[in-house]
Structures are given as C-alpha cells and as structure tokens.
Protein backbone atom coordinates (compact mmCIF):
# COMPACT_ATOMS: atom_id res chain seq x y z
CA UNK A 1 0.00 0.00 0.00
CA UNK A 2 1.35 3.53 -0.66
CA UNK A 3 2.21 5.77 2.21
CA UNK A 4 -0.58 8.23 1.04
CA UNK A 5 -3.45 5.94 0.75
CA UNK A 6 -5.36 5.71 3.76
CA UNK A 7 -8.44 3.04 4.35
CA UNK A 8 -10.61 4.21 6.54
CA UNK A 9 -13.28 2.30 8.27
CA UNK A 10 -16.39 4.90 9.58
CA UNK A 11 -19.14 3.80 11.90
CA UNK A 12 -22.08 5.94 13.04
CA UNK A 13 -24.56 4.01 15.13
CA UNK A 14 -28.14 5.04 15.70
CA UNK A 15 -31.34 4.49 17.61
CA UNK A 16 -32.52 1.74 14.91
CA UNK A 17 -29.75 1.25 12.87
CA UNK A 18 -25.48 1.35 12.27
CA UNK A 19 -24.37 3.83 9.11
CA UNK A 20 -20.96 2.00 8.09
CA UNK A 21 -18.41 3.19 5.09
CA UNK A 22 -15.07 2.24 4.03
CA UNK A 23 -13.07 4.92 2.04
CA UNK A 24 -9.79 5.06 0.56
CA UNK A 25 -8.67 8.59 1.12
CA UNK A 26 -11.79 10.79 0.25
CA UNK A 27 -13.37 7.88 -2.20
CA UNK A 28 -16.24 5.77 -0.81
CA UNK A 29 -15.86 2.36 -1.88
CA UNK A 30 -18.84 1.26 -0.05
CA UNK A 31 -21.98 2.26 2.46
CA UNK A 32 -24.36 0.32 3.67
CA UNK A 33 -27.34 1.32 6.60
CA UNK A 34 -27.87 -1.77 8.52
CA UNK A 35 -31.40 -1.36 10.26
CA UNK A 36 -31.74 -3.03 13.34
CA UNK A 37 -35.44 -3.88 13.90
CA UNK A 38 -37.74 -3.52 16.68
CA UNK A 39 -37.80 -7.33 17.37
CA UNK A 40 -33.67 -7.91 17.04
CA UNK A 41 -33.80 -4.64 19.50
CA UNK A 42 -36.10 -5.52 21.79
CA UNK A 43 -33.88 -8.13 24.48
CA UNK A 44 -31.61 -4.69 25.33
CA UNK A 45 -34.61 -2.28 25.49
CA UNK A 46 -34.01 -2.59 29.53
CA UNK A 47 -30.28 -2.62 29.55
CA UNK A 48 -27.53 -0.12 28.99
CA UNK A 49 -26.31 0.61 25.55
CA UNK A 50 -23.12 -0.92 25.99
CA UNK A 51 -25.04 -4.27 26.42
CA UNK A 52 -25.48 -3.64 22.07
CA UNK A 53 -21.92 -3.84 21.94
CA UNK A 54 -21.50 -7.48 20.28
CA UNK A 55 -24.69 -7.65 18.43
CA UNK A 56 -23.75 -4.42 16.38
CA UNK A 57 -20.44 -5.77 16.09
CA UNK A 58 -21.57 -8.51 14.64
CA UNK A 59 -23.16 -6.68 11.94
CA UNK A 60 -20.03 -4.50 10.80
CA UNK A 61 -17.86 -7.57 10.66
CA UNK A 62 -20.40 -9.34 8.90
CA UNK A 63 -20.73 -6.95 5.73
CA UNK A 64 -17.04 -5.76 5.92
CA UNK A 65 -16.44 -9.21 4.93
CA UNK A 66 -18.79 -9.17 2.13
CA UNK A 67 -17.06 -6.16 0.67
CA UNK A 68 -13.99 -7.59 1.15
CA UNK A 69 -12.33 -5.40 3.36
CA UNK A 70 -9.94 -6.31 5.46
CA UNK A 71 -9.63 -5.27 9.28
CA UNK A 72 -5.88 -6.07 9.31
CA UNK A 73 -5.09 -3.53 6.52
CA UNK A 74 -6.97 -0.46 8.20
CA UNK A 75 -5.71 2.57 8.94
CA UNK A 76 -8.07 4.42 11.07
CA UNK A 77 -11.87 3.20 12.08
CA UNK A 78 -14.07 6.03 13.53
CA UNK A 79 -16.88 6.67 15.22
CA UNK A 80 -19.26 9.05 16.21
CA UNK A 81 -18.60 10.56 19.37
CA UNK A 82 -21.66 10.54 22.00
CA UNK A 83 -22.27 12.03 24.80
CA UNK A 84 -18.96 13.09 26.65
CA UNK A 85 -17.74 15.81 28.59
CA UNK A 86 -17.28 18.99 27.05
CA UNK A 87 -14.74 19.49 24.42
CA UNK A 88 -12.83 21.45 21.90
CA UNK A 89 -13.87 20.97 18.35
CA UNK A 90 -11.47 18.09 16.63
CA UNK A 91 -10.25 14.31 16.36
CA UNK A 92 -10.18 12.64 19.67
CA UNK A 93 -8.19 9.40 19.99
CA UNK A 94 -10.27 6.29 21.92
CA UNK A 95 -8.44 5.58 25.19
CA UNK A 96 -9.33 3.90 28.40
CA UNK A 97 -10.75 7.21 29.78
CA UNK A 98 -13.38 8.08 27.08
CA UNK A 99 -14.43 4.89 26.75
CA UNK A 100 -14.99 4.59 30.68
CA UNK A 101 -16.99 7.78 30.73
CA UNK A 102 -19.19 6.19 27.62
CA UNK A 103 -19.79 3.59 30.16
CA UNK A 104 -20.94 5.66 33.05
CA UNK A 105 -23.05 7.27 30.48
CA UNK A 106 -23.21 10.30 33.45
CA UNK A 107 -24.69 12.82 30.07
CA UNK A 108 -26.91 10.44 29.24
CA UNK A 109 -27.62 6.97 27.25
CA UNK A 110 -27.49 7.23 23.57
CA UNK A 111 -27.00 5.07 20.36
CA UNK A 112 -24.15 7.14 19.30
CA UNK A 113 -22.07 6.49 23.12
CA UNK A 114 -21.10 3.30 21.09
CA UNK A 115 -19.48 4.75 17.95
CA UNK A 116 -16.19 5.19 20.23
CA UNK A 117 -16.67 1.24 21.43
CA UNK A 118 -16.82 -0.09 17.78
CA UNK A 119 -14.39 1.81 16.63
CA UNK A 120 -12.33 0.65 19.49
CA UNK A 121 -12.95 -3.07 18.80
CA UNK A 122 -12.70 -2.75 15.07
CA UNK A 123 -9.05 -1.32 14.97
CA UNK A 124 -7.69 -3.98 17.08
CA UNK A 125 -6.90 -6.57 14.44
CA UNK A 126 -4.40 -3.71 12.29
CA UNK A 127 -3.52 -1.51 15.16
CA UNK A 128 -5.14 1.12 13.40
CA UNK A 129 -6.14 4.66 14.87
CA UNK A 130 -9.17 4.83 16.46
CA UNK A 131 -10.80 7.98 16.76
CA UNK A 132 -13.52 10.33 17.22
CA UNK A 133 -14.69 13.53 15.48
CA UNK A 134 -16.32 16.33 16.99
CA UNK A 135 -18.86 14.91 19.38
CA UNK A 136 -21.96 16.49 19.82
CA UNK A 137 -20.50 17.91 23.44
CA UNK A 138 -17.78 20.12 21.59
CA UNK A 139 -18.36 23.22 23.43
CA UNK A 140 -16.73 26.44 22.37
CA UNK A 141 -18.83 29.06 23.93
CA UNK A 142 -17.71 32.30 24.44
CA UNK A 143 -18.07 33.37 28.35
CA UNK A 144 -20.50 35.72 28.33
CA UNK A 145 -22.95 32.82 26.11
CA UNK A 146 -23.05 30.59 29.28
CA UNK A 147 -24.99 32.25 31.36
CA UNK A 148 -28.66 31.56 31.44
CA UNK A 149 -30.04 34.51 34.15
CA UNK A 150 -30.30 31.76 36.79
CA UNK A 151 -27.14 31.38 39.38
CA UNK A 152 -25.94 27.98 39.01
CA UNK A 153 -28.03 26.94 35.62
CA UNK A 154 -25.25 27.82 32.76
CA UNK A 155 -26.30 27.01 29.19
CA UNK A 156 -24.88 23.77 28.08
CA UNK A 157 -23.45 23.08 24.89
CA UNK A 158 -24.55 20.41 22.93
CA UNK A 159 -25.16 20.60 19.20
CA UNK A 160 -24.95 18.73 15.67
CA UNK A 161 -21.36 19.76 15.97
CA UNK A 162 -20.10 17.50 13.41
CA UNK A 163 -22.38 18.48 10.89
CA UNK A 164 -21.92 22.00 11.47
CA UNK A 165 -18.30 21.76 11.51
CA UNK A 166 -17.91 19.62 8.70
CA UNK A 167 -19.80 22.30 6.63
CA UNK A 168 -18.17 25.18 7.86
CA UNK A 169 -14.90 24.05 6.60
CA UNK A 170 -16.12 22.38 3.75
CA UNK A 171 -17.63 26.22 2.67
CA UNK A 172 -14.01 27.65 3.78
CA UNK A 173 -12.47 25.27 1.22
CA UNK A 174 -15.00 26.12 -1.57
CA UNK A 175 -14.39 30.06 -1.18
CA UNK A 176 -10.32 29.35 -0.68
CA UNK A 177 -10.59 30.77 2.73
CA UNK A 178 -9.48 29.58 6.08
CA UNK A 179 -11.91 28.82 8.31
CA UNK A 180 -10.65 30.60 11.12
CA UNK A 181 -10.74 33.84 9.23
CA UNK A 182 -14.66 33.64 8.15
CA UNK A 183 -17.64 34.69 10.69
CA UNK A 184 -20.23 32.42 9.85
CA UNK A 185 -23.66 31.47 10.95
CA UNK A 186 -24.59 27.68 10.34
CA UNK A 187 -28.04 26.30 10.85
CA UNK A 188 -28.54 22.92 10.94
CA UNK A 189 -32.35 21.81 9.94
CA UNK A 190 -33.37 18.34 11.07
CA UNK A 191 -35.11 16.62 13.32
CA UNK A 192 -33.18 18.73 16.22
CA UNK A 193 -32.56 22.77 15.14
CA UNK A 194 -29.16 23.73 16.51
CA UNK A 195 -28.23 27.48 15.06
CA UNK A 196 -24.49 28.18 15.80
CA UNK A 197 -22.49 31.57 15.56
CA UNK A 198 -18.84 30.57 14.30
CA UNK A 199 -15.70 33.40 14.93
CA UNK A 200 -12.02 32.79 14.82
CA UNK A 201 -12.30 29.02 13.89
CA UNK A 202 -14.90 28.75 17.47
CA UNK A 203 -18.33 27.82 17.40
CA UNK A 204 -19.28 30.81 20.11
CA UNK A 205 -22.51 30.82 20.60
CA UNK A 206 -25.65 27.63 19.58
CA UNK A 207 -28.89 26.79 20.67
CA UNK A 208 -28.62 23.91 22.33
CA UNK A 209 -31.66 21.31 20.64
CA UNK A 210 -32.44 20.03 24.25
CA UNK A 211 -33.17 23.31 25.38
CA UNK A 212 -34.17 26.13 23.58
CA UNK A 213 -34.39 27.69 20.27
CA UNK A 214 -36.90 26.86 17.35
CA UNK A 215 -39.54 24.14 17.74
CA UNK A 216 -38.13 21.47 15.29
CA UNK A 217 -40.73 18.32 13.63
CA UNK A 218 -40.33 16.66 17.39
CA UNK A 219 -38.75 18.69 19.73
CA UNK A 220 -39.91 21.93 21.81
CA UNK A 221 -37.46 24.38 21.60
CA UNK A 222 -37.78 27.11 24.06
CA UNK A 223 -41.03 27.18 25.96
CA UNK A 224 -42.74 29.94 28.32
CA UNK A 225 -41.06 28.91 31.84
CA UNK A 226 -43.83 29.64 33.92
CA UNK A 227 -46.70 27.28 32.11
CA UNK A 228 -43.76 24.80 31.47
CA UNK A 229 -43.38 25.27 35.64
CA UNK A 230 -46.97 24.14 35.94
CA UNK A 231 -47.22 21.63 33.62
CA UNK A 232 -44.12 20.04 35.75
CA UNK A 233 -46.01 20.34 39.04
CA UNK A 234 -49.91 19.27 37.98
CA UNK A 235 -48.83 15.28 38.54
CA UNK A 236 -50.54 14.62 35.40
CA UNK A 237 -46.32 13.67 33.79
CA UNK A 238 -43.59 11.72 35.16
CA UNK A 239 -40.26 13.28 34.79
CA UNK A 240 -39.56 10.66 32.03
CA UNK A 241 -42.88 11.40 30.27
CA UNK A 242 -42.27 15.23 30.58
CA UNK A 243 -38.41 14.48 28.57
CA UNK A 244 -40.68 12.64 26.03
CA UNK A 245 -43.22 15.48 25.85
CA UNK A 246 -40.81 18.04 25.32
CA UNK A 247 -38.30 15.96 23.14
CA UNK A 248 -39.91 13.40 21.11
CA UNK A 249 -43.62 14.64 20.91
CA UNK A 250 -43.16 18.54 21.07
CA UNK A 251 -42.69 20.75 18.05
CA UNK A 252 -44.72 20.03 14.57
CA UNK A 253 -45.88 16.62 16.15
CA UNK A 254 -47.24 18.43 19.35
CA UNK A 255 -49.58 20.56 16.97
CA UNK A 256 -50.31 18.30 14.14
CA UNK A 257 -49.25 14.65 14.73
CA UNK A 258 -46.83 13.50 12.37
CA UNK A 259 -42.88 14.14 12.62
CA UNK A 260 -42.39 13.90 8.92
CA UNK A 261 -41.66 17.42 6.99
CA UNK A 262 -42.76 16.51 3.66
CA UNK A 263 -46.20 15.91 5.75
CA UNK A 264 -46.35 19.12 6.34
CA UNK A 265 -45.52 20.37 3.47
CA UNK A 266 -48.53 18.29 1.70
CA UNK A 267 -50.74 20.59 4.10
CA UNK A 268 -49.52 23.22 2.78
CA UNK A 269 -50.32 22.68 -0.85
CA UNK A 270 -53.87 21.06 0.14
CA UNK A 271 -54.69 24.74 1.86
CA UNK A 272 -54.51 23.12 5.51
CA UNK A 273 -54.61 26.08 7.55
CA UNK A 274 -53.27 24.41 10.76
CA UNK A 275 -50.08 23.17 8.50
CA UNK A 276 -49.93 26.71 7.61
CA UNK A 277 -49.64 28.12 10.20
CA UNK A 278 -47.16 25.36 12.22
CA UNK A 279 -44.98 25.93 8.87
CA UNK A 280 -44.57 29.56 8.97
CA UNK A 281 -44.24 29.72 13.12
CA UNK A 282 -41.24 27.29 12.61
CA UNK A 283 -39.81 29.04 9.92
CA UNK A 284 -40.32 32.58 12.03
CA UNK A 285 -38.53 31.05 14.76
CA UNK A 286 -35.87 29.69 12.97
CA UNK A 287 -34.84 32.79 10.96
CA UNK A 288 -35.82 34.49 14.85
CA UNK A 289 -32.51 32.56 15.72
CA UNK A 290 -30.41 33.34 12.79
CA UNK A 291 -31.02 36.67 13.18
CA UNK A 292 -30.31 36.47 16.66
CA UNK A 293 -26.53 34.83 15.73
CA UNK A 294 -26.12 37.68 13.58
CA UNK A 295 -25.83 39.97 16.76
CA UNK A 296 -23.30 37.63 18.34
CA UNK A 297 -20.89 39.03 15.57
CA UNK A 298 -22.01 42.30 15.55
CA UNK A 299 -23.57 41.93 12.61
CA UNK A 300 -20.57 40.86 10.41
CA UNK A 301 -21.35 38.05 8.76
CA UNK A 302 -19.70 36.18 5.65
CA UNK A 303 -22.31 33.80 4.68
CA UNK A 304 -25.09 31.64 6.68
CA UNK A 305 -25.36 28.02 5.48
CA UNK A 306 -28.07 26.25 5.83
CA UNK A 307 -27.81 22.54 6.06
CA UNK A 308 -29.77 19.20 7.54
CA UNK A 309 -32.69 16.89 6.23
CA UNK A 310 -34.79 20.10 5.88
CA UNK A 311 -32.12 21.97 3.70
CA UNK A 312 -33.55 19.60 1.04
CA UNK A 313 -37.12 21.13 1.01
CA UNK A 314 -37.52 24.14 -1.18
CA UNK A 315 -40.09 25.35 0.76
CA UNK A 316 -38.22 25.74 3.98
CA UNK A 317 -35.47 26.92 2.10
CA UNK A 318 -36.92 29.48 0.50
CA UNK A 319 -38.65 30.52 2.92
CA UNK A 320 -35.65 31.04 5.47
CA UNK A 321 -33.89 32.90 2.42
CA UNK A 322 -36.94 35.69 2.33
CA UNK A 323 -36.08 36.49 5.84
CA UNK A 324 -32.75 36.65 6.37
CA UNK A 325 -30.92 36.83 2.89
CA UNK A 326 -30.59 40.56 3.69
CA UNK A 327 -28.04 39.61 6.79
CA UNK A 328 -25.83 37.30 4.35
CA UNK A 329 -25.29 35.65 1.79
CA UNK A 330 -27.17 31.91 1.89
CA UNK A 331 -25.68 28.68 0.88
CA UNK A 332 -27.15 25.69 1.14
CA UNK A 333 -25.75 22.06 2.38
CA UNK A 334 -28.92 19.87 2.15
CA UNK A 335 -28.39 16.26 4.17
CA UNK A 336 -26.06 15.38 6.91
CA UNK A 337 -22.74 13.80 5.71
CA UNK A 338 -22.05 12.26 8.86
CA UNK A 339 -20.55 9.41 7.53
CA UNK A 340 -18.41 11.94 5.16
CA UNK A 341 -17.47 14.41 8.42
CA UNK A 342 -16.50 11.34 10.16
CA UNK A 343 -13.84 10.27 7.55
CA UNK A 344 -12.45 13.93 6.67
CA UNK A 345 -11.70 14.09 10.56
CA UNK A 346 -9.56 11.30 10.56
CA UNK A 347 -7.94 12.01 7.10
CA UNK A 348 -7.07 15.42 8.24
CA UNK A 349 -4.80 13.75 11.01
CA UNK A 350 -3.44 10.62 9.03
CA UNK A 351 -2.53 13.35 7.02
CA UNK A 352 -0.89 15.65 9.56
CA UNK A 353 -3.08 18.47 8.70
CA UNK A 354 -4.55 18.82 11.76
CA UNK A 355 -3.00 17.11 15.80
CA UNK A 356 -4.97 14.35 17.37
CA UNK A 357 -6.01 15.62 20.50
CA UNK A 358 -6.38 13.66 24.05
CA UNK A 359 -9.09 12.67 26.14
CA UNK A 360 -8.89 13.66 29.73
C-alpha cells in the first residue's frame, strides 16, 4: 500500500440502525445502513447501551467481509462521538478514559455512546487509529454565552457539531478561505434545530436542541417557563414522560401529529390552515434565531449556510432565504454527511493536517 493511501473504516450508530463506510482517502468504496429492527432490539430495550456492543459488532464484521475489506489492513476506524464531557472541536483518539466515561453514560444513554466502542474493537486486528470527530458535546462558547439569568443553571453546549463543523470548513475550502478567518452562521435543519455563531475558527454561541431555540418536527425548543413550571407540578407527567413530551412529541408533532416534513408540506399545498400556520411559526422562529446569531458578531457576517434533512425542502429553504438573505449571503448544504465528516476528521490527522487531541 502507498504511504498516502489511507483506508478508513467509519461507523455511526443510531437508535434503529449502524451507518458504516469504508473509504480510501476521500473515495467511498462502499456504504451500507444496517437497520436493526424492533424485534432484534427488543432483548436490550431494559439494559444499557453498551449491552449492544456485540450484536452491532456482529453486523459490521459481517458486511465488511462481504465487501472484502480487510480489518488487518486499516488505517483508522471512527466513530461518532456521543455524549462526553465537554470538548474542543477536533479528532479525539479512543483511550481507556473516554471509553470509561461512555460507560458511566453520566450525560446520558445514547446510540451514538457506542461509535467510540466499535471503533475501538474494530481497529484492534491492524492496530489502526481509532478515533472520534467532533462529538456532539464540543463546546466552544464564548463566556458571556453561558450564562442563562439563573445562578448555578449555565447554558450547556450540545449541538450537531459535526455536521456544522464539517460544513463550515467544507464552505471555507470552496471560497479558498481559512476557516478561522470567516464569521459564519450555520443552521442545521433536522429533526433537532441547533443554530451556531462561528468566529475565529470557534463555534461561540448555539442553541442547544435540548433546550431552547426553534420548535423542530419533534422537539420543543424554548417554551414559556412559567406554564412549562406548571405543567411540571400538575402530577398529570412523570419526569420521564415530561423528557418525552418536550423531546420526542413537542414541536410540529405536538400541533399536528406527524414528525415527517414533507407531511407538512402536503398541508400546505392542500390549503390546511393548521399546517400553515405550524410551517410559517417554525420558519419565524428559525430565521428568529439566525437573526439572533447575527448579533453575536455584531452583525458581520460572511455567509449563513443552511444545512440538515430540511435543507432539502424548497419550501423551507426558501422561505428562510426571504427572511434573512438581507443579513448574508445563503448557501445551502442539504443532508447530513455524517458518515463523510467522520472520515475527513480522521484524514485530516493521518494526514498531519490537523493534531490528534487527548481525552482527559
């Protein structure tokens, strides 16, 4: 094999299903989306996601082998980072002490805690690096975006960082700019709406999809405290069903029942007037939020890219464009390239463009 050709293995496990691709250098050779079903899910349902662990392993070995690649002759496997302790923005390398606080799971349980442990298990058999890429705790913020107004309840940081990264730089490279020298605003648009202010190669300021922001097709975004204090206290809601209400059932599902944007869409063209309206309060808040990044850098911004499942609607595109093209140019990044983000992360450090940083 030549020095500069790298094969890299990627992993990106979900709720219901493992994202795998194997790329030499920048060219995919092969994806594949293994689904895990309801019924092959259901005997870990009450256990810990680590408890997955050899069943999705299983699975990757499984089709590797069918596309022929070979575990010995890897030189990186990564995997999407879960839900760790804050962290700069870049390529982690898997040691004893990331993979411990997976374990503990102290942030929380969460199909993507495992894309450190496969990675970890898959690059035993070459040696190979295994690493991380901006996990969705990279947290950047500048001081003054931490606090909330409440004395011991700081804003946490959690975003679709490696989406939002991934495009950032990808937009630097198109426009032959450094990344550190652009002042962006990046929305990502999916199921989760995270809106992040980027200055000096930082992500300074997001909405945190857990917390606040825009009301996305499941999730709440920010909600009047005071009702939401109620709610809490009426003993009609567990604290678990109160999570679900605000995080799986909350946003365009809350008001119309279905989770699905093109749904919603289809009300719009039929003249449904509650569709209507649930449309064009998520797109107000959404451009709300853009606009509001656009303070963060006193109003100098390069370019705001838009990106996500929803970037690939023309609707909600052109809808955010009408209210906010006068701030900045728009660009548009429809999808998430996770898969794609993953492997450009670990390139970038095979090819001693960029350090691998430490875990601590």
């Amino acid at each position: 094999m030549r020095n500069d050709l790298f094969r890299i293995l990627v992993i990106n496990p979900g709720s219901s299903s493992t994202k795998i691709a194997f790329y030499e250098n920048d060219q995919c050779l092969f994806e594949e989306n293994l689904i895990h079903t309801a019924e092959q899910l259901q005997p870990f349902y009450k256990e810990t996601m680590e408890k997955q662990l050899p069943f999705r392993l299983e699975k990757i070995i499984a089709i590797c082998e069918e596309n022929n690649v070979d575990l010995k002759k890897l030189d990186a496997v990564v995997g999407r980072g879960g839900l760790l302790k804050p962290l700069r923005s870049g390529t982690y390398r898997i040691n004893n002490q990331m993979l411990g606080d997976l374990l503990i799971a102290a942030r929380g349980e969460h199909a993507s805690n495992l894309g450190a442990m496969l990675a970890e298990k898959l690059a035993q058999p070459a040696q190979a690096l295994a690493c991380i890429v901006d996990p969705v705790s990279v947290d950047e913020l500048q001081p003054e975006a931490r606090l909330s107004g409440l004395q011991g309840m700081d804003r946490e940081c959690l975003s679709h960082a490696l989406n939002t990264k991934a495009v950032a730089k990808r937009f630097a490279g198109e426009c032959r700019k450094s990344y550190e020298n652009l002042r962006l605003i990046v929305a990502h648009l999916g199921s989760g709406i995270s809106i992040s202010a980027h200055k000096d190669g930082r992500m300074i300021d997001v909405t945190n999809p857990r917390d606040e922001g825009a009301f996305s097709p499941e999730r709440a975004g920010s909600l009047p405290v005071m009702p939401l204090i109620k709610l809490c206290f009426s003993g009609e809601f567990s604290q678990k069903q109160m999570v679900d209400k605000i995080f799986k059932e909350g946003g365009v599902f809350s008001y119309c029942g279905y989770k699905d944007i093109r749904q919603l869409i289809a009300g719009l063209v039929n003249n449904d007037v509650n569709a209507q309206l649930v449309f064009t309060a998520m797109i107000y808040q959404i451009s709300k939020e853009i606009g509001a990044m656009a303070t963060v850098l006193n109003g100098k911004v390069d370019a705001i890219l838009l990106t996500g499942g929803m970037a690939k609607s023309e609707e909600v595109i052109n809808s955010i464009h009408d209210k906010i093209s006068w701030i900045a140019p728009v660009h548009i990044y429809p999808g998430e390239e996770e898969l794609r983000a993953l492997m450009e992360g670990a390139l970038r450090v095979l090819r001693a463009e960029e350090p691998i940083l430490i875990y601590h």
